[in-house]
PDBML (XML) file of the C-alpha atoms, coordinates in Angstrom:
<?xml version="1.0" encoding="UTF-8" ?>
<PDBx:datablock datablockName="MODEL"
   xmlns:PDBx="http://pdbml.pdb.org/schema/pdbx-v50.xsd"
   xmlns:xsi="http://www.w3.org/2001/XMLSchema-instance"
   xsi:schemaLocation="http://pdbml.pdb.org/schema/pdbx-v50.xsd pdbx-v50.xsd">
   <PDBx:atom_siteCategory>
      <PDBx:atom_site id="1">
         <PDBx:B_iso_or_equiv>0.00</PDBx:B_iso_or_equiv>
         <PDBx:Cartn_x>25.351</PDBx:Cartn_x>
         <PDBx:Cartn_y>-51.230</PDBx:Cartn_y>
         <PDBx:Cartn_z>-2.770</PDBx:Cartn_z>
         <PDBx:auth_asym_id>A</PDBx:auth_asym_id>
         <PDBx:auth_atom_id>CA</PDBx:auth_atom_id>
         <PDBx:auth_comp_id>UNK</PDBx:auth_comp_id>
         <PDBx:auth_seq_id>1</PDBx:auth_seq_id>
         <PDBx:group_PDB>ATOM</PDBx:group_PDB>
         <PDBx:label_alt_id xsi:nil="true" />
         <PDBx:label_asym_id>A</PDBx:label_asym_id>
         <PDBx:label_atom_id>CA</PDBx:label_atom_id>
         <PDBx:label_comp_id>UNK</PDBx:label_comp_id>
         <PDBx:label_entity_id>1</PDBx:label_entity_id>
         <PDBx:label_seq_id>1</PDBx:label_seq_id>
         <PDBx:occupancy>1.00</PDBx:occupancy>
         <PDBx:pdbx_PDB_model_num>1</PDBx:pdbx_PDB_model_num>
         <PDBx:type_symbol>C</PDBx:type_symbol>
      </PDBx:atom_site>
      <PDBx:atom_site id="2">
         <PDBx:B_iso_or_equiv>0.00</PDBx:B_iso_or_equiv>
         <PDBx:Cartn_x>26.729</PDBx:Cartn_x>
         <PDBx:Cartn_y>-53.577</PDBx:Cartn_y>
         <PDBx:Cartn_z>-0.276</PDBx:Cartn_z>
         <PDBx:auth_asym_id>A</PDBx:auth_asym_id>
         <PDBx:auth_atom_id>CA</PDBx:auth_atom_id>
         <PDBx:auth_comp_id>UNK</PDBx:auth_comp_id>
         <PDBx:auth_seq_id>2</PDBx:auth_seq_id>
         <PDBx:group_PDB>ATOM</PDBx:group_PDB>
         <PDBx:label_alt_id xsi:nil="true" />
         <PDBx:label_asym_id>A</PDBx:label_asym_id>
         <PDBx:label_atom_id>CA</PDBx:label_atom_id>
         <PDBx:label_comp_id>UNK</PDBx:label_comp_id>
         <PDBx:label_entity_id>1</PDBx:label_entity_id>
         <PDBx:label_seq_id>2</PDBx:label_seq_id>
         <PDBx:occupancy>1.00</PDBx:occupancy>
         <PDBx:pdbx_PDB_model_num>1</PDBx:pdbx_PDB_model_num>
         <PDBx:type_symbol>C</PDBx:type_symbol>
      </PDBx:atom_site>
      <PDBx:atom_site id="3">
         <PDBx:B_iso_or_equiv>0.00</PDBx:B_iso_or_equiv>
         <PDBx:Cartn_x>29.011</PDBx:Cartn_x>
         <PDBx:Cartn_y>-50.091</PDBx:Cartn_y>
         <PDBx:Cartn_z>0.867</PDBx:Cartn_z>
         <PDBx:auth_asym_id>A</PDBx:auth_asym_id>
         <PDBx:auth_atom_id>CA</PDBx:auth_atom_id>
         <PDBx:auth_comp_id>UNK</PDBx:auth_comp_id>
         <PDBx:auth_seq_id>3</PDBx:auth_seq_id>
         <PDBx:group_PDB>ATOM</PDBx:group_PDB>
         <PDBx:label_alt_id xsi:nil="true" />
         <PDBx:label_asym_id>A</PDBx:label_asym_id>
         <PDBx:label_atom_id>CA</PDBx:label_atom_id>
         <PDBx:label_comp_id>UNK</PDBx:label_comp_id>
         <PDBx:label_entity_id>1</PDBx:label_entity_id>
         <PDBx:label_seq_id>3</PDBx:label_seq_id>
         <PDBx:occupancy>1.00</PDBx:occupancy>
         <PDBx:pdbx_PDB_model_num>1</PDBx:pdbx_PDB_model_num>
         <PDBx:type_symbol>C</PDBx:type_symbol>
      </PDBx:atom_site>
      <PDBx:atom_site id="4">
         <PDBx:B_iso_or_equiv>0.00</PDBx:B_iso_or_equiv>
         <PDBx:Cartn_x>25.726</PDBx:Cartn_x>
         <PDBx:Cartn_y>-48.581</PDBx:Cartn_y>
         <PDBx:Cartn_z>1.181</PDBx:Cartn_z>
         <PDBx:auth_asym_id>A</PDBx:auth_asym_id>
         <PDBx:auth_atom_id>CA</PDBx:auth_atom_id>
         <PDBx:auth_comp_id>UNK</PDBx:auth_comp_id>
         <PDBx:auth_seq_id>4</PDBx:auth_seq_id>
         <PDBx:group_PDB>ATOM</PDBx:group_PDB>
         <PDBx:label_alt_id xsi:nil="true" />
         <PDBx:label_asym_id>A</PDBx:label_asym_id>
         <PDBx:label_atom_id>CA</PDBx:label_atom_id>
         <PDBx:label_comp_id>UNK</PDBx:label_comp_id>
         <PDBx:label_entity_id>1</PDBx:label_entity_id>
         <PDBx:label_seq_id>4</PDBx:label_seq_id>
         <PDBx:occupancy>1.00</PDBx:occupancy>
         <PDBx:pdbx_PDB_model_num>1</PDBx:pdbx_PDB_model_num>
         <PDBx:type_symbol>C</PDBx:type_symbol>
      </PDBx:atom_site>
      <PDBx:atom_site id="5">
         <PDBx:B_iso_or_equiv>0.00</PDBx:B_iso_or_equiv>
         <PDBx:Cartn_x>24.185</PDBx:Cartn_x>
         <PDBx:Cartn_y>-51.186</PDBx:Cartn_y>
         <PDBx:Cartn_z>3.874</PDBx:Cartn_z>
         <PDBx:auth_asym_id>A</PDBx:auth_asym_id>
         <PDBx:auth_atom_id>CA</PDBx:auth_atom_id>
         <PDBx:auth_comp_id>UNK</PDBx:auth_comp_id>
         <PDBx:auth_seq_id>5</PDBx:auth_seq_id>
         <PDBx:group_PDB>ATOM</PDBx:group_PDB>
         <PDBx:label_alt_id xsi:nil="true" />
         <PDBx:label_asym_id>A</PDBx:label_asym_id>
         <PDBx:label_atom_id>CA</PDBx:label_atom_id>
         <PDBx:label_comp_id>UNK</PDBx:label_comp_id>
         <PDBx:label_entity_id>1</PDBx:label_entity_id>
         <PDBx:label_seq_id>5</PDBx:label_seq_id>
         <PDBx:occupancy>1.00</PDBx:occupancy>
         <PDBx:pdbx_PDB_model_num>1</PDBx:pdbx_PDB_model_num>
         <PDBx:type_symbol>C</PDBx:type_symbol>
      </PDBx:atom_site>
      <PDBx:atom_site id="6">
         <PDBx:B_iso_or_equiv>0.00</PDBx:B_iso_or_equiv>
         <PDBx:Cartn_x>27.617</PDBx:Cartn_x>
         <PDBx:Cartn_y>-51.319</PDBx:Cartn_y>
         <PDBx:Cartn_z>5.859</PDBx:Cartn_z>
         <PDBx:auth_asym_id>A</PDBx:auth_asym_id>
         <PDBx:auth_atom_id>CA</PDBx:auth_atom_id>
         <PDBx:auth_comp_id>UNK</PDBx:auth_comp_id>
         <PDBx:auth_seq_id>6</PDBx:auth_seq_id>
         <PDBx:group_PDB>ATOM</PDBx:group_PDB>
         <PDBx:label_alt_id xsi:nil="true" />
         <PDBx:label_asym_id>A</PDBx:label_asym_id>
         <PDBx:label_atom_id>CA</PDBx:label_atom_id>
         <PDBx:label_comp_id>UNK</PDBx:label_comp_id>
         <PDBx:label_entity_id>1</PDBx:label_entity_id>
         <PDBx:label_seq_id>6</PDBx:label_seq_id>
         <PDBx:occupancy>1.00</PDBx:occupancy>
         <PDBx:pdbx_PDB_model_num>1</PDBx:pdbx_PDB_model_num>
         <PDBx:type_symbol>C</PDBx:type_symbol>
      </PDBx:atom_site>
      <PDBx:atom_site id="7">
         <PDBx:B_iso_or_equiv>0.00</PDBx:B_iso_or_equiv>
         <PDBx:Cartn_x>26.957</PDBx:Cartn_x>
         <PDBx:Cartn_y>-47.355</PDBx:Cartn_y>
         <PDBx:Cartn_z>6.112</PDBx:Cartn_z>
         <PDBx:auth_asym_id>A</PDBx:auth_asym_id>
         <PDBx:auth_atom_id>CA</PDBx:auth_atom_id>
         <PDBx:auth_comp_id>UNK</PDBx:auth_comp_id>
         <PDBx:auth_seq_id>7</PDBx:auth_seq_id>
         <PDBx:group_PDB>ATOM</PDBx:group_PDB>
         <PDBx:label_alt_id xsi:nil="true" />
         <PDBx:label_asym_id>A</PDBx:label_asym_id>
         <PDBx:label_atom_id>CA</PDBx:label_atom_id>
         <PDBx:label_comp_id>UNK</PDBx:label_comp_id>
         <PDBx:label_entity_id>1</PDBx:label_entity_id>
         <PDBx:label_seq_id>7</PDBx:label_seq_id>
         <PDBx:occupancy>1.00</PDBx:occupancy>
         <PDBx:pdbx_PDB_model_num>1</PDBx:pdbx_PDB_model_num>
         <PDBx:type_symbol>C</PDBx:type_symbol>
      </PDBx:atom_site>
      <PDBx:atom_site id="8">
         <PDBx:B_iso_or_equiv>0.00</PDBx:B_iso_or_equiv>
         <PDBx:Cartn_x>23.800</PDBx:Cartn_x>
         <PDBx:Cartn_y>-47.467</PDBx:Cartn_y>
         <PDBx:Cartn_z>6.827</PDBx:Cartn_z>
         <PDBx:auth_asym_id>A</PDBx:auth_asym_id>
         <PDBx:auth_atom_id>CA</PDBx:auth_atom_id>
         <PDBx:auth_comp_id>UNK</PDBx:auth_comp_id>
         <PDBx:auth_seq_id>8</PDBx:auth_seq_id>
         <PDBx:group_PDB>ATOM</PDBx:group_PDB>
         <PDBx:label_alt_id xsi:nil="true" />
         <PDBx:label_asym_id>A</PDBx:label_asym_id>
         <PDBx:label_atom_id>CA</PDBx:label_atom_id>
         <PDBx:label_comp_id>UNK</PDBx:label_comp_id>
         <PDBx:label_entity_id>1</PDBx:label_entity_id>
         <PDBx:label_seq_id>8</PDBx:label_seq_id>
         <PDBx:occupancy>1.00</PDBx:occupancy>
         <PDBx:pdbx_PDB_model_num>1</PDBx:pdbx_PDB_model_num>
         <PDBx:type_symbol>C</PDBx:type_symbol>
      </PDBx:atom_site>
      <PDBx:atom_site id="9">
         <PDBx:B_iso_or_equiv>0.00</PDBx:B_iso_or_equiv>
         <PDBx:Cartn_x>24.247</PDBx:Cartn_x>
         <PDBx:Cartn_y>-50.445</PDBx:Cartn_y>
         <PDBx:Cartn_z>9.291</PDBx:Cartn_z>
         <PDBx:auth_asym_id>A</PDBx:auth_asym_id>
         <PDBx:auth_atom_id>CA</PDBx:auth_atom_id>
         <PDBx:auth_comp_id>UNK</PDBx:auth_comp_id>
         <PDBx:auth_seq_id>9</PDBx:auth_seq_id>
         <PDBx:group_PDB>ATOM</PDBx:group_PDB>
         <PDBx:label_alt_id xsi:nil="true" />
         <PDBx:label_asym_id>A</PDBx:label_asym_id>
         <PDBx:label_atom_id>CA</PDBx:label_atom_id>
         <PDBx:label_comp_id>UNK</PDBx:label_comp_id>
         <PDBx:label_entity_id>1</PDBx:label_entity_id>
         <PDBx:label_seq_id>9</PDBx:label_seq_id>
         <PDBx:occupancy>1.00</PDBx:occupancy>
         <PDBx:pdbx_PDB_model_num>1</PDBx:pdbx_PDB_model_num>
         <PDBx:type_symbol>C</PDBx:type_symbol>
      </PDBx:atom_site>
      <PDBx:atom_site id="10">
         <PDBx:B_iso_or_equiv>0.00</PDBx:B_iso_or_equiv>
         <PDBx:Cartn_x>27.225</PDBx:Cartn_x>
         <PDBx:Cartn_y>-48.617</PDBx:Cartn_y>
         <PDBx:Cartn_z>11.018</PDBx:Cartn_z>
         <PDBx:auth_asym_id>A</PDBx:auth_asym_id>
         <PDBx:auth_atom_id>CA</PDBx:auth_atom_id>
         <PDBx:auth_comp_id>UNK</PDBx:auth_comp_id>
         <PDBx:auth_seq_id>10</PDBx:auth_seq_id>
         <PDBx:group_PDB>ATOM</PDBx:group_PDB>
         <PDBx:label_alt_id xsi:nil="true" />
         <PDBx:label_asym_id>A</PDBx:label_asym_id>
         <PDBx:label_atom_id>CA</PDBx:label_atom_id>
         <PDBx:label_comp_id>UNK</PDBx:label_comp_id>
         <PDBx:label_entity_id>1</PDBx:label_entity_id>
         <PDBx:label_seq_id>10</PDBx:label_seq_id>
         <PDBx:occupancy>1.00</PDBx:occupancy>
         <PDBx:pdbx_PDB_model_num>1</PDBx:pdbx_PDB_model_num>
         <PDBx:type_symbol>C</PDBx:type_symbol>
      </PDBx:atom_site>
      <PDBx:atom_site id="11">
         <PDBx:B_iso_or_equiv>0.00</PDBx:B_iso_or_equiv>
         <PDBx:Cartn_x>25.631</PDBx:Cartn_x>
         <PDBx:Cartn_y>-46.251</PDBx:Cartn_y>
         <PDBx:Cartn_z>13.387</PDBx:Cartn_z>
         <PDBx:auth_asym_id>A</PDBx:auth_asym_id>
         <PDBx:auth_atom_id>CA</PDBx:auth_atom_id>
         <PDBx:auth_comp_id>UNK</PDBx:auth_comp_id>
         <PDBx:auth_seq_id>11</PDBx:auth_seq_id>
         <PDBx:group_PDB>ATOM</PDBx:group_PDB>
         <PDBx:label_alt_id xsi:nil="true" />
         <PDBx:label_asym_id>A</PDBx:label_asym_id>
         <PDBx:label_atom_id>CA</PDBx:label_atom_id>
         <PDBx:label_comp_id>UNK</PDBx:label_comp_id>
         <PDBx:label_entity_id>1</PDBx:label_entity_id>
         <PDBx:label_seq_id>11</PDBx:label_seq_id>
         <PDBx:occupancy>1.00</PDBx:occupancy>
         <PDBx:pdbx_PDB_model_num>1</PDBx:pdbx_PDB_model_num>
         <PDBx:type_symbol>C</PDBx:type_symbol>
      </PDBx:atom_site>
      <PDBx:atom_site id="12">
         <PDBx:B_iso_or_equiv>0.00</PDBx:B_iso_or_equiv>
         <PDBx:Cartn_x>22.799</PDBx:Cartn_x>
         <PDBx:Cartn_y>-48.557</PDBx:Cartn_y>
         <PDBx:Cartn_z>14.349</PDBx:Cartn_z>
         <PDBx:auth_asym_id>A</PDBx:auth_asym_id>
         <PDBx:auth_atom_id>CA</PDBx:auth_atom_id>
         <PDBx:auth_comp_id>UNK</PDBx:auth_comp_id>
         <PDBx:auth_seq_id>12</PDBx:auth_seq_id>
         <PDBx:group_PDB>ATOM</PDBx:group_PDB>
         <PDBx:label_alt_id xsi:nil="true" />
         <PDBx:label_asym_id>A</PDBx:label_asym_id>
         <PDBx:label_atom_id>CA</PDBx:label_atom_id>
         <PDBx:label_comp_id>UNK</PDBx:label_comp_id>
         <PDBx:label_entity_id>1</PDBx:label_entity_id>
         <PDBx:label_seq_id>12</PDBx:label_seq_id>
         <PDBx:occupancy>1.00</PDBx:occupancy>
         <PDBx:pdbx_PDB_model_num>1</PDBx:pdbx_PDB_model_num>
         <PDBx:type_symbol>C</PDBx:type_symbol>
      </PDBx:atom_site>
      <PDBx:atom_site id="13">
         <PDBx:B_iso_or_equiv>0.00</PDBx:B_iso_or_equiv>
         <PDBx:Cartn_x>25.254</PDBx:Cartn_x>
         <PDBx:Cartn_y>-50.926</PDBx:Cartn_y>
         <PDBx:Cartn_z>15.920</PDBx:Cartn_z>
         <PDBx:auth_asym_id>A</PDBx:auth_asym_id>
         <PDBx:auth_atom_id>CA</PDBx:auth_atom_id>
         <PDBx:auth_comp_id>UNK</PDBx:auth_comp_id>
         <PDBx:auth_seq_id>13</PDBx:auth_seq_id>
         <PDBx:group_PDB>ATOM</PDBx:group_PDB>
         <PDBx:label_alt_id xsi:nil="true" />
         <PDBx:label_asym_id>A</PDBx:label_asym_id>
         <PDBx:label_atom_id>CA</PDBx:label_atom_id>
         <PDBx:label_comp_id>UNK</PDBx:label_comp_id>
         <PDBx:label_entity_id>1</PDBx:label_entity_id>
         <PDBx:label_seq_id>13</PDBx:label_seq_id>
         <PDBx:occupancy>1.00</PDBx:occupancy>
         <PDBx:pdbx_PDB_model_num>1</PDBx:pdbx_PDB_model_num>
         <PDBx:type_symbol>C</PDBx:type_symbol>
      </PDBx:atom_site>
      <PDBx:atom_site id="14">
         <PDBx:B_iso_or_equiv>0.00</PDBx:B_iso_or_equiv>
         <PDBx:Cartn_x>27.543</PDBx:Cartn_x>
         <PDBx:Cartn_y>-48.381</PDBx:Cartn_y>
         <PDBx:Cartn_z>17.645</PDBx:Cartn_z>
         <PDBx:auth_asym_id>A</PDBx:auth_asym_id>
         <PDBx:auth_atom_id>CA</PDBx:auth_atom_id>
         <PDBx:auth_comp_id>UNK</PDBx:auth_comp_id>
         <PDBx:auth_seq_id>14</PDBx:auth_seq_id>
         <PDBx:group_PDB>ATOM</PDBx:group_PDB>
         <PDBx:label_alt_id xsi:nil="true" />
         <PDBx:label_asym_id>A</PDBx:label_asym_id>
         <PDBx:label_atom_id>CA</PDBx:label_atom_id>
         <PDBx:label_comp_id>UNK</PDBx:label_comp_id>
         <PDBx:label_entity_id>1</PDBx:label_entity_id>
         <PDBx:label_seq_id>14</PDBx:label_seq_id>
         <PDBx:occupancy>1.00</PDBx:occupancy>
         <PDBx:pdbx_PDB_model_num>1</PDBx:pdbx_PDB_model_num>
         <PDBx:type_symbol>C</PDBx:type_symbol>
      </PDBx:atom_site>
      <PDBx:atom_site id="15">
         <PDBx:B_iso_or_equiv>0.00</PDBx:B_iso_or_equiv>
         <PDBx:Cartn_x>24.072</PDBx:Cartn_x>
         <PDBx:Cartn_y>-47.356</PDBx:Cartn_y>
         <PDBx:Cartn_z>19.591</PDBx:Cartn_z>
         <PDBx:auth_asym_id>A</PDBx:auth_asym_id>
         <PDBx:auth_atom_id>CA</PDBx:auth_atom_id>
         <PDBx:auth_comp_id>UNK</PDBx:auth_comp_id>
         <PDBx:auth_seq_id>15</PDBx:auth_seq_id>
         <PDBx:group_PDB>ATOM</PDBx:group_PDB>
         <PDBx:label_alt_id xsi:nil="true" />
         <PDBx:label_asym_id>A</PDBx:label_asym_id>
         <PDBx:label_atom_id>CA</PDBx:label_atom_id>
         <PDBx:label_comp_id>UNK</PDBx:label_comp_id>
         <PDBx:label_entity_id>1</PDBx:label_entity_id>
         <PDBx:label_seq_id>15</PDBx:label_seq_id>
         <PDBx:occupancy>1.00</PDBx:occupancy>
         <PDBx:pdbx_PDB_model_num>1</PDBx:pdbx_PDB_model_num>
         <PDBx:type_symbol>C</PDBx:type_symbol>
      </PDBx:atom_site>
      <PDBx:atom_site id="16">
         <PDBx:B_iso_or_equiv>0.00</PDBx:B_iso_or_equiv>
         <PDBx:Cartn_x>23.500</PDBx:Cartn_x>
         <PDBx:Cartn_y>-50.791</PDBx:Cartn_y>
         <PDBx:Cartn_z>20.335</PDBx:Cartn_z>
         <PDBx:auth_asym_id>A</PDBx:auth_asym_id>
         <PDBx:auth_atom_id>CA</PDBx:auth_atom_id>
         <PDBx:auth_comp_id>UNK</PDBx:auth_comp_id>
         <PDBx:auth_seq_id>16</PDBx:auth_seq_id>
         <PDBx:group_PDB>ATOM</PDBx:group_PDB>
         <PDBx:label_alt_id xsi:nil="true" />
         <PDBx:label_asym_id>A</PDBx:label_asym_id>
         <PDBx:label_atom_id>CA</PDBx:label_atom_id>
         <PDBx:label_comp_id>UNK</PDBx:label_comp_id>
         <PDBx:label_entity_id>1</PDBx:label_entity_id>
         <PDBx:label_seq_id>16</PDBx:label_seq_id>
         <PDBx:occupancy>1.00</PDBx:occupancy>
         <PDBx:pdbx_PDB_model_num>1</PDBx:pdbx_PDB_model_num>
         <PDBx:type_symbol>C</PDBx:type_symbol>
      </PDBx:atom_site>
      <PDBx:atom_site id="17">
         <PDBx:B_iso_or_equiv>0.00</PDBx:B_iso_or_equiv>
         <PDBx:Cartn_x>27.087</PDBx:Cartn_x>
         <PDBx:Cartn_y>-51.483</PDBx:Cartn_y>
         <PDBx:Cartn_z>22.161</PDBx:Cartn_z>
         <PDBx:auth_asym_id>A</PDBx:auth_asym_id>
         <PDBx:auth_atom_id>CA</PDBx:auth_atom_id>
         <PDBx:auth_comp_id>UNK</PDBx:auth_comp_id>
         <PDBx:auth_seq_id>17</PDBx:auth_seq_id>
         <PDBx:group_PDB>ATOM</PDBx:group_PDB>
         <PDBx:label_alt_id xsi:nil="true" />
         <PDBx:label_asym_id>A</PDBx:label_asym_id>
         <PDBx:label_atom_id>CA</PDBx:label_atom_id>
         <PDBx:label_comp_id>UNK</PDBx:label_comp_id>
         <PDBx:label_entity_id>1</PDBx:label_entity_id>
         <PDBx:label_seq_id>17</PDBx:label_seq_id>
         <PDBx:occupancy>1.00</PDBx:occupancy>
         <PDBx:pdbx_PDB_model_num>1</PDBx:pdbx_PDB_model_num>
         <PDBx:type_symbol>C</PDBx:type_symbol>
      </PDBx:atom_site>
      <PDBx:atom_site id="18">
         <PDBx:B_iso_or_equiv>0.00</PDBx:B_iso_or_equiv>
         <PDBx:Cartn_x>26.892</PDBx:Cartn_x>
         <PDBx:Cartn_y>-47.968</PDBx:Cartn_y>
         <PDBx:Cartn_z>23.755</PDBx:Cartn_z>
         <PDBx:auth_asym_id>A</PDBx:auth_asym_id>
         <PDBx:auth_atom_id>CA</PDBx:auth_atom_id>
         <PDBx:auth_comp_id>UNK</PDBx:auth_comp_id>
         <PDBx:auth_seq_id>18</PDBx:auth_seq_id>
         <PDBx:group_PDB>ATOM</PDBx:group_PDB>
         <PDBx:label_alt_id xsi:nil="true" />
         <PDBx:label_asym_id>A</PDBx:label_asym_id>
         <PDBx:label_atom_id>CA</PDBx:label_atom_id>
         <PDBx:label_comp_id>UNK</PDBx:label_comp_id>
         <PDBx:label_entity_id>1</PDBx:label_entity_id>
         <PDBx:label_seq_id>18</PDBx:label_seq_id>
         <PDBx:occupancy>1.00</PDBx:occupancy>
         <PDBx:pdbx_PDB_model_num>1</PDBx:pdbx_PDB_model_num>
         <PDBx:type_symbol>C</PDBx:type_symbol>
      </PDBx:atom_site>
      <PDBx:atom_site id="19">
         <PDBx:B_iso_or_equiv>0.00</PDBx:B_iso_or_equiv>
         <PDBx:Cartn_x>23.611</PDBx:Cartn_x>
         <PDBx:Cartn_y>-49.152</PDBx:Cartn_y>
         <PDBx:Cartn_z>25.264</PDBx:Cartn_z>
         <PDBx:auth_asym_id>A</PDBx:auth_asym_id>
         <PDBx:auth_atom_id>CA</PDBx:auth_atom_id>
         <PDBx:auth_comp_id>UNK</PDBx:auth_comp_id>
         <PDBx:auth_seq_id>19</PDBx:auth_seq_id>
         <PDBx:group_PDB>ATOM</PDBx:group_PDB>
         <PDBx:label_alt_id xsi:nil="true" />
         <PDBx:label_asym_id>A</PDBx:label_asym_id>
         <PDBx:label_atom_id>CA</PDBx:label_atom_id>
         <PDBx:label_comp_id>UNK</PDBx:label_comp_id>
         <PDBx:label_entity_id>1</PDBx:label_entity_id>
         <PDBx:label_seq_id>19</PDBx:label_seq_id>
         <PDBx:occupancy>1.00</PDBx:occupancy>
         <PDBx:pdbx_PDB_model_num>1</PDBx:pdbx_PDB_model_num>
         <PDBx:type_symbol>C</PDBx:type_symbol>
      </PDBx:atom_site>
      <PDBx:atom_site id="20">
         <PDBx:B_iso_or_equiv>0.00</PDBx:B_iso_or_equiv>
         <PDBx:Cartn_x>23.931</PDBx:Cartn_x>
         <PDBx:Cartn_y>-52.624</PDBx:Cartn_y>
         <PDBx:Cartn_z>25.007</PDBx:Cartn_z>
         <PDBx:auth_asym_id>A</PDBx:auth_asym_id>
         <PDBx:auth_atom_id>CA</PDBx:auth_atom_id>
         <PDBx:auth_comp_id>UNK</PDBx:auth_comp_id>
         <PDBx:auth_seq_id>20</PDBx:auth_seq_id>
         <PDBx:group_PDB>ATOM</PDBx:group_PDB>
         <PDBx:label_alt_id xsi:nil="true" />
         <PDBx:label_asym_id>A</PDBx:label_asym_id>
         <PDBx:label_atom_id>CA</PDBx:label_atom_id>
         <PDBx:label_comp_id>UNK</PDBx:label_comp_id>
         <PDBx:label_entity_id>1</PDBx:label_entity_id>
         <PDBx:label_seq_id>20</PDBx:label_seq_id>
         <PDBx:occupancy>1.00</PDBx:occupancy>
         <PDBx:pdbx_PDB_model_num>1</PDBx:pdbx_PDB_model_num>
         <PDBx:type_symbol>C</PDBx:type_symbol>
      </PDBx:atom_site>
      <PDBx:atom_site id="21">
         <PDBx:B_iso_or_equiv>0.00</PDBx:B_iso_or_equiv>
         <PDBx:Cartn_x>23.750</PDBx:Cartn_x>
         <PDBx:Cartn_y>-52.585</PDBx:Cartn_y>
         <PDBx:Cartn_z>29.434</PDBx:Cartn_z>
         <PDBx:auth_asym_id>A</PDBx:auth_asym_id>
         <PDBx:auth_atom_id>CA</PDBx:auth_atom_id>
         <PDBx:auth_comp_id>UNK</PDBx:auth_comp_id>
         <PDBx:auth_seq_id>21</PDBx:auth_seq_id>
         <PDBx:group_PDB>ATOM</PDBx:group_PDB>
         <PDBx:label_alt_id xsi:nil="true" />
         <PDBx:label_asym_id>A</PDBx:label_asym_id>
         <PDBx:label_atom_id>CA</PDBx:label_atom_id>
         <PDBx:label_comp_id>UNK</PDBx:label_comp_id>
         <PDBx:label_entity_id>1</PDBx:label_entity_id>
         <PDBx:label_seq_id>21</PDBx:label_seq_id>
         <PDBx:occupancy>1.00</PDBx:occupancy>
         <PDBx:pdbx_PDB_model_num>1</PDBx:pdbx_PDB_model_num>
         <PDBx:type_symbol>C</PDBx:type_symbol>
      </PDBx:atom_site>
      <PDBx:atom_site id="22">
         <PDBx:B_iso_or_equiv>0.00</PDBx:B_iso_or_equiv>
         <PDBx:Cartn_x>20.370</PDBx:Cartn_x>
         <PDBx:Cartn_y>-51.032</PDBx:Cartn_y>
         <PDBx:Cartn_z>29.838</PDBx:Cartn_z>
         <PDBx:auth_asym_id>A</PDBx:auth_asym_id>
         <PDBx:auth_atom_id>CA</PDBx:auth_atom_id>
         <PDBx:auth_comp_id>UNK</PDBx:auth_comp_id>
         <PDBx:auth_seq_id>22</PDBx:auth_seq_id>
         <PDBx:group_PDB>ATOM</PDBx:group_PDB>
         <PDBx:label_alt_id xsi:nil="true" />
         <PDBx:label_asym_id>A</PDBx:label_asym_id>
         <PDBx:label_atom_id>CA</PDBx:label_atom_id>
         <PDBx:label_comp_id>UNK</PDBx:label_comp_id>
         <PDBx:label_entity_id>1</PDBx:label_entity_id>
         <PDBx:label_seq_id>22</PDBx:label_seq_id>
         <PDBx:occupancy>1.00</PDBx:occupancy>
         <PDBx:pdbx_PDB_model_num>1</PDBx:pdbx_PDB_model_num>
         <PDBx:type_symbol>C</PDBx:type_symbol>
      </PDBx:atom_site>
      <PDBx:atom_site id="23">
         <PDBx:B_iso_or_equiv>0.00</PDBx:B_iso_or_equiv>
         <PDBx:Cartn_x>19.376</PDBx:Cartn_x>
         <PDBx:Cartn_y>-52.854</PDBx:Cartn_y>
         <PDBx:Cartn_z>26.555</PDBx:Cartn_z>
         <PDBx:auth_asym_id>A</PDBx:auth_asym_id>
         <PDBx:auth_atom_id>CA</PDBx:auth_atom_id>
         <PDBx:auth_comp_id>UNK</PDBx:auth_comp_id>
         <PDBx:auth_seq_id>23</PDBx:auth_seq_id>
         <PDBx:group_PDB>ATOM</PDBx:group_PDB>
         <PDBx:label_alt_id xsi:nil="true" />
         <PDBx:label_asym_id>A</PDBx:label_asym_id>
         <PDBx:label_atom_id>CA</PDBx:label_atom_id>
         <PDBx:label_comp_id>UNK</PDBx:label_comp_id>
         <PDBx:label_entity_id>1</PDBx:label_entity_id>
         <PDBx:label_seq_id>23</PDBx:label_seq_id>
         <PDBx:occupancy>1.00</PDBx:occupancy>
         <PDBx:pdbx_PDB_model_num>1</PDBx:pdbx_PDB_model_num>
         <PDBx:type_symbol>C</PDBx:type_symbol>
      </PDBx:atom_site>
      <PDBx:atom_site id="24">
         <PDBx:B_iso_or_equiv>0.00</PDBx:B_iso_or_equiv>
         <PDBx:Cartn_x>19.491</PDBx:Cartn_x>
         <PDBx:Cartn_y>-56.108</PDBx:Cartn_y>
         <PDBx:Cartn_z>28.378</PDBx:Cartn_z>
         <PDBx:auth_asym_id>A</PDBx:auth_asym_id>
         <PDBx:auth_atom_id>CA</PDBx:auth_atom_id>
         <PDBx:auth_comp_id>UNK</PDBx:auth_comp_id>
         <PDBx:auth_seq_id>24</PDBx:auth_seq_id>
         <PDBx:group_PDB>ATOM</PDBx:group_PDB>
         <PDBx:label_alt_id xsi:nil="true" />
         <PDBx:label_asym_id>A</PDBx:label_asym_id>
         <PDBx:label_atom_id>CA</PDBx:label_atom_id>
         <PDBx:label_comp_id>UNK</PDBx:label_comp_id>
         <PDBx:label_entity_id>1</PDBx:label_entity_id>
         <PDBx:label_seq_id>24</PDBx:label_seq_id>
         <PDBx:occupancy>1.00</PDBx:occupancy>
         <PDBx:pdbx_PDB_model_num>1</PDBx:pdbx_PDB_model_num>
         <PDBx:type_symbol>C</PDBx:type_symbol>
      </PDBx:atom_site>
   </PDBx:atom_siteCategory>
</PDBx:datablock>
């Protein structure tokens, strides 16, 4: 289960550094 959130978490944070510029 906890697998399952770092999975799920994964690809949300990898489009937060890629945009993390514009973001702020």
């Amino acid at each position: 289960l906890y697998a399952a959130g770092v999975i799920l978490t994964l690809p949300v944070l990898l489009l937060f550094i890629a945009f993390s510029r514009n973001f702020v």
